[in-house]
PDB file of N, CA and C in Angstrom:
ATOM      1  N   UNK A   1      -2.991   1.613  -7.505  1.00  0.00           N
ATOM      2  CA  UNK A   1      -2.685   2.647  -6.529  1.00  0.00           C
ATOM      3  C   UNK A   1      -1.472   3.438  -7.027  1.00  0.00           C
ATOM      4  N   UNK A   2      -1.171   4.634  -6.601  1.00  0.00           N
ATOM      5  CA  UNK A   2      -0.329   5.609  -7.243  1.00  0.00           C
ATOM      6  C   UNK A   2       1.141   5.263  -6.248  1.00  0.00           C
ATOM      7  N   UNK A   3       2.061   5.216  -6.956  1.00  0.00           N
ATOM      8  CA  UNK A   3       3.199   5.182  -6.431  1.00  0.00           C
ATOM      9  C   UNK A   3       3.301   6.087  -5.303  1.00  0.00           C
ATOM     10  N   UNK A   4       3.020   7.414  -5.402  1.00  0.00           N
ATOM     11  CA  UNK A   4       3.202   8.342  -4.483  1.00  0.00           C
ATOM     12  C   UNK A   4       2.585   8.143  -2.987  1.00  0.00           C
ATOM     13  N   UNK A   5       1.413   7.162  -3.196  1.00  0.00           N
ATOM     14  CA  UNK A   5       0.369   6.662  -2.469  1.00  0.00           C
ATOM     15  C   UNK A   5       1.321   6.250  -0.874  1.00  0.00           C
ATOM     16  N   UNK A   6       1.790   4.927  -1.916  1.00  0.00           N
ATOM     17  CA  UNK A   6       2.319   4.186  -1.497  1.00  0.00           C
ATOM     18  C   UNK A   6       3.867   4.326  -0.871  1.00  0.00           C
ATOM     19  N   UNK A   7       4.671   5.520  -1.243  1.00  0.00           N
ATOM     20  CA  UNK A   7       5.565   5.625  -0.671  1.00  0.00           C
ATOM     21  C   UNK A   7       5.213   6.431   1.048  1.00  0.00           C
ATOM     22  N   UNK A   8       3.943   6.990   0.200  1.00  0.00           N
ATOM     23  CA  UNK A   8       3.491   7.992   1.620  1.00  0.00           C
ATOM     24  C   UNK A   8       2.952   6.601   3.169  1.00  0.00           C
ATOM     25  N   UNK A   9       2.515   5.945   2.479  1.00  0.00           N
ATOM     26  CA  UNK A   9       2.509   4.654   3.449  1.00  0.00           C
ATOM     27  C   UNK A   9       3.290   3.924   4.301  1.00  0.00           C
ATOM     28  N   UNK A  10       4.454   3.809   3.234  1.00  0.00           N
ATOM     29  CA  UNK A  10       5.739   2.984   4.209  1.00  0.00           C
ATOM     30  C   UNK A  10       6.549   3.985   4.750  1.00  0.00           C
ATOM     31  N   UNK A  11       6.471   5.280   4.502  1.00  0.00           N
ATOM     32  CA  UNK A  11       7.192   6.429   5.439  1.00  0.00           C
ATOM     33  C   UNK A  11       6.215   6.422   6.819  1.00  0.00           C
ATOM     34  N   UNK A  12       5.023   7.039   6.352  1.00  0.00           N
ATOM     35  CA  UNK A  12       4.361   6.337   7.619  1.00  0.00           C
ATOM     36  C   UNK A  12       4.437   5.623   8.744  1.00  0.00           C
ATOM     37  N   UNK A  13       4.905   4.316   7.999  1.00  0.00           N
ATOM     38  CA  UNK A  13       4.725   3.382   8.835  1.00  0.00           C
ATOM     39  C   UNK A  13       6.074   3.201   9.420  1.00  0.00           C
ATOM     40  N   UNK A  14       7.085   3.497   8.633  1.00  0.00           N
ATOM     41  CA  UNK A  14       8.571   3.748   9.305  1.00  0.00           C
ATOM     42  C   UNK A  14       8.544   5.032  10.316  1.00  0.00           C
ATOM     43  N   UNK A  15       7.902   5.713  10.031  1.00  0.00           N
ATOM     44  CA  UNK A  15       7.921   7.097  11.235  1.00  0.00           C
ATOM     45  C   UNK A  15       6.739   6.352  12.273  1.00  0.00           C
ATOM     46  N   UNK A  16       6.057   5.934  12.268  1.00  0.00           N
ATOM     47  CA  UNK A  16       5.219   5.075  13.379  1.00  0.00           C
ATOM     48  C   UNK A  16       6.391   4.001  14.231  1.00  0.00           C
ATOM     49  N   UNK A  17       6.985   3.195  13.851  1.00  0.00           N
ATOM     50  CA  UNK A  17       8.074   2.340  14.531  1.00  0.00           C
ATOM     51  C   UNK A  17       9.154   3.241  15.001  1.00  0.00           C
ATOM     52  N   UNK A  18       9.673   4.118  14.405  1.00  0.00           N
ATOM     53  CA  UNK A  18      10.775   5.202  15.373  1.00  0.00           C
ATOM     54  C   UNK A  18       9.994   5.712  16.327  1.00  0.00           C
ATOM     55  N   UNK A  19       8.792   6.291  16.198  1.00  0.00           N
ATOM     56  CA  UNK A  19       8.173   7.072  17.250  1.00  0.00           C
ATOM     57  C   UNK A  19       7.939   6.076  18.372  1.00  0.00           C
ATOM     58  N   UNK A  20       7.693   4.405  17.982  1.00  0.00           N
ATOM     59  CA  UNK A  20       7.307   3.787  19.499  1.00  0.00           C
ATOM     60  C   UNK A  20       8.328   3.434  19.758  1.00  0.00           C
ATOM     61  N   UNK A  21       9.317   3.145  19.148  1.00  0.00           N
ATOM     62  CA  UNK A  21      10.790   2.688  20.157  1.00  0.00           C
ATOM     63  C   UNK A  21      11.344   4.304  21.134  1.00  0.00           C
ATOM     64  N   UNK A  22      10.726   5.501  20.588  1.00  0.00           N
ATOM     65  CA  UNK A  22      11.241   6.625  21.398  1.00  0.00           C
ATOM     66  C   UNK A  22      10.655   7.150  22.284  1.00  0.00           C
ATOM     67  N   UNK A  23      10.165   6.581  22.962  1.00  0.00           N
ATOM     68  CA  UNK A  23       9.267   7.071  23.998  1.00  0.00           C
ATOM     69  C   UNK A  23       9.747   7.282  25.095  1.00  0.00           C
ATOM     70  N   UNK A  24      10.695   7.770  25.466  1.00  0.00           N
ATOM     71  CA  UNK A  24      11.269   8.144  26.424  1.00  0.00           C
ATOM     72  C   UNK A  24      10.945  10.090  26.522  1.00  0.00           C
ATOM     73  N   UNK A  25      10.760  10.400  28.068  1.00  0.00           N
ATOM     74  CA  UNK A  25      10.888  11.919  28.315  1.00  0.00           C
ATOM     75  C   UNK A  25      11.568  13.051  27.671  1.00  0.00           C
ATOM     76  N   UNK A  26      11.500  14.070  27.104  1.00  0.00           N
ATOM     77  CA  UNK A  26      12.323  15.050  26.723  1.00  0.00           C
ATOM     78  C   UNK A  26      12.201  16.135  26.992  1.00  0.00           C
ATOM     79  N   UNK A  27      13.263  17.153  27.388  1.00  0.00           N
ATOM     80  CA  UNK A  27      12.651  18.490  27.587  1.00  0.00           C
ATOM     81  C   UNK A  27      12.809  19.543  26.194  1.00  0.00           C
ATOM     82  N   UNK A  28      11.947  20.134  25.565  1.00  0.00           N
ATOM     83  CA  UNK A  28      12.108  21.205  25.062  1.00  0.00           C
ATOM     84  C   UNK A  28      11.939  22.742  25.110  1.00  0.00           C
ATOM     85  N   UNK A  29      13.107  23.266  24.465  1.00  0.00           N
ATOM     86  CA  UNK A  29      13.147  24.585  25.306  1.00  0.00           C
ATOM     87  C   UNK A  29      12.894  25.544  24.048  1.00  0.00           C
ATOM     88  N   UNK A  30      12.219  26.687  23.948  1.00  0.00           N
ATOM     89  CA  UNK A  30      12.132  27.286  22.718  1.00  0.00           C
ATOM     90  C   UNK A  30      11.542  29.056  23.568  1.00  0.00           C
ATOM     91  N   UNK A  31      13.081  29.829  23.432  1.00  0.00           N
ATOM     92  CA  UNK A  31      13.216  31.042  23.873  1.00  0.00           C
ATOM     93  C   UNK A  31      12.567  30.642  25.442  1.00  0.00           C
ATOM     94  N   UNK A  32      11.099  31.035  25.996  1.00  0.00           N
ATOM     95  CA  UNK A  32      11.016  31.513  27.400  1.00  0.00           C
ATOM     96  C   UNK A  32      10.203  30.237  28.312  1.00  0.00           C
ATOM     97  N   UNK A  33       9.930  29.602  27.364  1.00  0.00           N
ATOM     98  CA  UNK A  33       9.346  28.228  27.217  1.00  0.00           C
ATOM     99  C   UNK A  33       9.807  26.827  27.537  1.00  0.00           C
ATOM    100  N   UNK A  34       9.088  25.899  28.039  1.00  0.00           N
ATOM    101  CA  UNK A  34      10.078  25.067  28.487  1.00  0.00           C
ATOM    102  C   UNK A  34       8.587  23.677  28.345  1.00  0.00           C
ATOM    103  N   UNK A  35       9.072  22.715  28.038  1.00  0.00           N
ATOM    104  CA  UNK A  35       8.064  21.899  27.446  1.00  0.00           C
ATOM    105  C   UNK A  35       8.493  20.158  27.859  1.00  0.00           C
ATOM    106  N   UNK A  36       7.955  19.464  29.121  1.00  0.00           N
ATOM    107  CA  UNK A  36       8.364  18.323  29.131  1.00  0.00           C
ATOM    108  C   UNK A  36       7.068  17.283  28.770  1.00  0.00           C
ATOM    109  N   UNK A  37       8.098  16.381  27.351  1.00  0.00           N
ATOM    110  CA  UNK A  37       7.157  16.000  26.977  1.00  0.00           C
ATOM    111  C   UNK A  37       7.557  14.451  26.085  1.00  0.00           C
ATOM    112  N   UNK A  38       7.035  13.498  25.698  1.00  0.00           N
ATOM    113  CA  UNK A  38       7.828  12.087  25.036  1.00  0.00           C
ATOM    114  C   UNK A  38       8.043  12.305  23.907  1.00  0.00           C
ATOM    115  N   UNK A  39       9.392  12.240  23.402  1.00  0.00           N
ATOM    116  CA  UNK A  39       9.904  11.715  21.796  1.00  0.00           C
ATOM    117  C   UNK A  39       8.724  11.628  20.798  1.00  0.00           C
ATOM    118  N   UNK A  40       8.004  11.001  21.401  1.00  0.00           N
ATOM    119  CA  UNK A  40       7.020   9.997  19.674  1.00  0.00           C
ATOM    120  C   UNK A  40       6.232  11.552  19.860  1.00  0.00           C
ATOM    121  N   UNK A  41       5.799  12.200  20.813  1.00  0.00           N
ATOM    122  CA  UNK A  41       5.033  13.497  20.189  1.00  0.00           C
ATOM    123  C   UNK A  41       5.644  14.550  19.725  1.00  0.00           C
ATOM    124  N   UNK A  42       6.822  14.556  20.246  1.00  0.00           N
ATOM    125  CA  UNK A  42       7.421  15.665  19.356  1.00  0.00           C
ATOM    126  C   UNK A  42       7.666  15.252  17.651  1.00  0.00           C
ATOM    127  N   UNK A  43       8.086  13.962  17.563  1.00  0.00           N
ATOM    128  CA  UNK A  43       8.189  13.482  16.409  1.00  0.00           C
ATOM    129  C   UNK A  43       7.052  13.797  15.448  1.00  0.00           C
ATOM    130  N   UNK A  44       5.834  12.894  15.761  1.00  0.00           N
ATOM    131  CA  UNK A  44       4.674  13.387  15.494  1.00  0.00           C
ATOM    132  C   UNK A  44       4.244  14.747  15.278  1.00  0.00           C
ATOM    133  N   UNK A  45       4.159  15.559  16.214  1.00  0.00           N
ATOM    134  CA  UNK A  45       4.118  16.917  15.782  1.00  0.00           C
ATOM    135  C   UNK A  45       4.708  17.926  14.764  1.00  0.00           C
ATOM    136  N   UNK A  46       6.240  17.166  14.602  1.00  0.00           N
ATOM    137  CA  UNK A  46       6.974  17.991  13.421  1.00  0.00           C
ATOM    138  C   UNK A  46       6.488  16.809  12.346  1.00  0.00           C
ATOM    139  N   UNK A  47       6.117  15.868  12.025  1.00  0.00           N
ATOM    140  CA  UNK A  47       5.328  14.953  10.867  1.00  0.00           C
ATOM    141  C   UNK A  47       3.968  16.012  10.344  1.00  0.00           C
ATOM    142  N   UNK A  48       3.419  16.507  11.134  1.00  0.00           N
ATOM    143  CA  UNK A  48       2.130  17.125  10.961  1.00  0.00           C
ATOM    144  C   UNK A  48       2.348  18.329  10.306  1.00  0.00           C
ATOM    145  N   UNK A  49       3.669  19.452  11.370  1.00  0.00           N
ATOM    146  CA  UNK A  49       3.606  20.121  10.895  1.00  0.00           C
ATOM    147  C   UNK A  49       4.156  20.467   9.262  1.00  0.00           C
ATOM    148  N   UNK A  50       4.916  19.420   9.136  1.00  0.00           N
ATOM    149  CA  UNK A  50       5.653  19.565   7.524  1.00  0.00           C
ATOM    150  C   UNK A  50       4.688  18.997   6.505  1.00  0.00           C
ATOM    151  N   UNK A  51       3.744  18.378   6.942  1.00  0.00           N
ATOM    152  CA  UNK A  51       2.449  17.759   5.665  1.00  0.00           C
ATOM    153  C   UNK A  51       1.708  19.355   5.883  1.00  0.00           C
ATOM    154  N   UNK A  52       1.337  19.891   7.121  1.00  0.00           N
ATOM    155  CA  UNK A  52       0.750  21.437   6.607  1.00  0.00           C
ATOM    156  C   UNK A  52       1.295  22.247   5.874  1.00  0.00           C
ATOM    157  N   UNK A  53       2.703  22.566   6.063  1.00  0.00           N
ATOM    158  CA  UNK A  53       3.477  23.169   5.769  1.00  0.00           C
ATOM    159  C   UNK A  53       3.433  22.850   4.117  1.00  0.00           C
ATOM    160  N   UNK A  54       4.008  21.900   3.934  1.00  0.00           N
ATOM    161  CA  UNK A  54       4.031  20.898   2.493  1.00  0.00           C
ATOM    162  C   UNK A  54       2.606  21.208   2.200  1.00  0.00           C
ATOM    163  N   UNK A  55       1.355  21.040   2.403  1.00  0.00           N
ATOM    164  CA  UNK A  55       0.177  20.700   1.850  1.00  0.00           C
ATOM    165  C   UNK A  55       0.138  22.675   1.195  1.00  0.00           C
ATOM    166  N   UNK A  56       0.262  23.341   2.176  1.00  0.00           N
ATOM    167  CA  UNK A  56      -0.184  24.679   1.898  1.00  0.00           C
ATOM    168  C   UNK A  56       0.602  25.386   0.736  1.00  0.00           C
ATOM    169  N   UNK A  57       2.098  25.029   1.008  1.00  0.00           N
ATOM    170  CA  UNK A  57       2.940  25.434  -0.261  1.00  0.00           C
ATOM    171  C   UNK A  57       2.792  25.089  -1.979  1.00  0.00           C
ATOM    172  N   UNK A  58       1.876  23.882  -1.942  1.00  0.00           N
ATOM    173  CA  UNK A  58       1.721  23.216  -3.036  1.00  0.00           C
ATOM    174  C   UNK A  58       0.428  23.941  -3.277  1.00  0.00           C
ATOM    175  N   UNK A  59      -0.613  24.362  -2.326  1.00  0.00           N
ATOM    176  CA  UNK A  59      -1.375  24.970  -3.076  1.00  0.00           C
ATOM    177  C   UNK A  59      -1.338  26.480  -3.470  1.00  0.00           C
ATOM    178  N   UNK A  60       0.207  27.038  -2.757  1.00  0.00           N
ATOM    179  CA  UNK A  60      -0.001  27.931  -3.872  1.00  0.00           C
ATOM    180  C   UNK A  60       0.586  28.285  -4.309  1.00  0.00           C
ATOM    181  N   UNK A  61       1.355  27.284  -4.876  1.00  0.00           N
ATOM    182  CA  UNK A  61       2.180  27.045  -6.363  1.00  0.00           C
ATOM    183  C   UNK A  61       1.331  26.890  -7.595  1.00  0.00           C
ATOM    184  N   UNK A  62      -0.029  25.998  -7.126  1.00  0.00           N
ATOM    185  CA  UNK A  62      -0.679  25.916  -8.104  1.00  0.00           C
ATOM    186  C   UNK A  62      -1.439  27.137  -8.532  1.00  0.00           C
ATOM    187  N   UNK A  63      -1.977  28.104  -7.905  1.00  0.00           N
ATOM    188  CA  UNK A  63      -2.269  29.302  -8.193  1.00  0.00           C
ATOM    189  C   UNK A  63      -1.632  30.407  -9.183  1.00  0.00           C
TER     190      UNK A  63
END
Protein backbone atom coordinates (compact mmCIF):
# COMPACT_ATOMS: atom_id res chain seq x y z
CA UNK A 1 0.00 0.00 0.00
CA UNK A 2 1.29 3.54 -0.78
CA UNK A 3 2.42 5.58 2.03
CA UNK A 4 0.24 8.38 0.96
CA UNK A 5 -2.61 5.79 1.26
CA UNK A 6 -2.05 5.33 4.48
CA UNK A 7 -1.38 8.60 5.95
CA UNK A 8 -4.76 9.60 4.28
CA UNK A 9 -6.25 6.86 6.67
CA UNK A 10 -5.02 7.75 10.06
CA UNK A 11 -5.91 11.52 9.35
CA UNK A 12 -9.16 10.16 8.73
CA UNK A 13 -9.53 8.41 11.40
CA UNK A 14 -8.07 11.16 13.74
CA UNK A 15 -10.60 13.71 12.15
CA UNK A 16 -13.43 10.96 12.81
CA UNK A 17 -12.54 10.91 16.83
CA UNK A 18 -12.39 14.92 17.07
CA UNK A 19 -15.59 15.13 15.20
CA UNK A 20 -17.39 12.59 17.83
CA UNK A 21 -16.04 14.05 20.96
CA UNK A 22 -17.53 17.57 19.34
CA UNK A 23 -20.80 17.24 19.10
CA UNK A 24 -22.04 19.81 20.80
CA UNK A 25 -24.47 22.83 19.08
CA UNK A 26 -22.92 25.75 17.22
CA UNK A 27 -24.07 28.74 15.65
CA UNK A 28 -22.64 29.92 12.40
CA UNK A 29 -22.89 33.17 11.01
CA UNK A 30 -21.64 34.03 7.45
CA UNK A 31 -22.71 37.79 6.28
CA UNK A 32 -26.88 37.54 6.33
CA UNK A 33 -27.01 33.98 7.31
CA UNK A 34 -27.20 32.32 10.36
CA UNK A 35 -26.79 28.45 10.64
CA UNK A 36 -27.48 26.29 13.89
CA UNK A 37 -25.86 23.33 13.59
CA UNK A 38 -23.23 20.37 15.54
CA UNK A 39 -19.37 20.68 15.49
CA UNK A 40 -18.71 17.14 13.81
CA UNK A 41 -20.72 18.67 10.63
CA UNK A 42 -19.19 21.61 10.32
CA UNK A 43 -15.93 19.81 10.75
CA UNK A 44 -16.88 17.37 8.23
CA UNK A 45 -17.99 19.76 5.80
CA UNK A 46 -14.74 21.83 5.73
CA UNK A 47 -12.88 17.97 5.43
CA UNK A 48 -14.91 17.66 2.15
CA UNK A 49 -14.62 20.82 1.12
CA UNK A 50 -10.64 20.95 1.11
CA UNK A 51 -10.34 17.21 -0.59
CA UNK A 52 -12.60 19.14 -3.50
CA UNK A 53 -10.82 21.96 -3.34
CA UNK A 54 -7.38 19.88 -3.13
CA UNK A 55 -8.71 17.21 -5.66
CA UNK A 56 -9.59 20.01 -8.37
CA UNK A 57 -6.33 22.05 -7.98
CA UNK A 58 -4.20 19.03 -8.65
CA UNK A 59 -6.00 18.44 -11.66
CA UNK A 60 -5.13 21.36 -13.08
CA UNK A 61 -1.78 21.50 -12.39
CA UNK A 62 -1.53 18.51 -14.25
CA UNK A 63 -2.80 20.07 -17.40
Amino acid sequence: MNWKWVLVIVLMVILFIFALQNHEAMNIRFLLWSLHTSQAIVIFSSLITGVIVGMLLSLLRKK
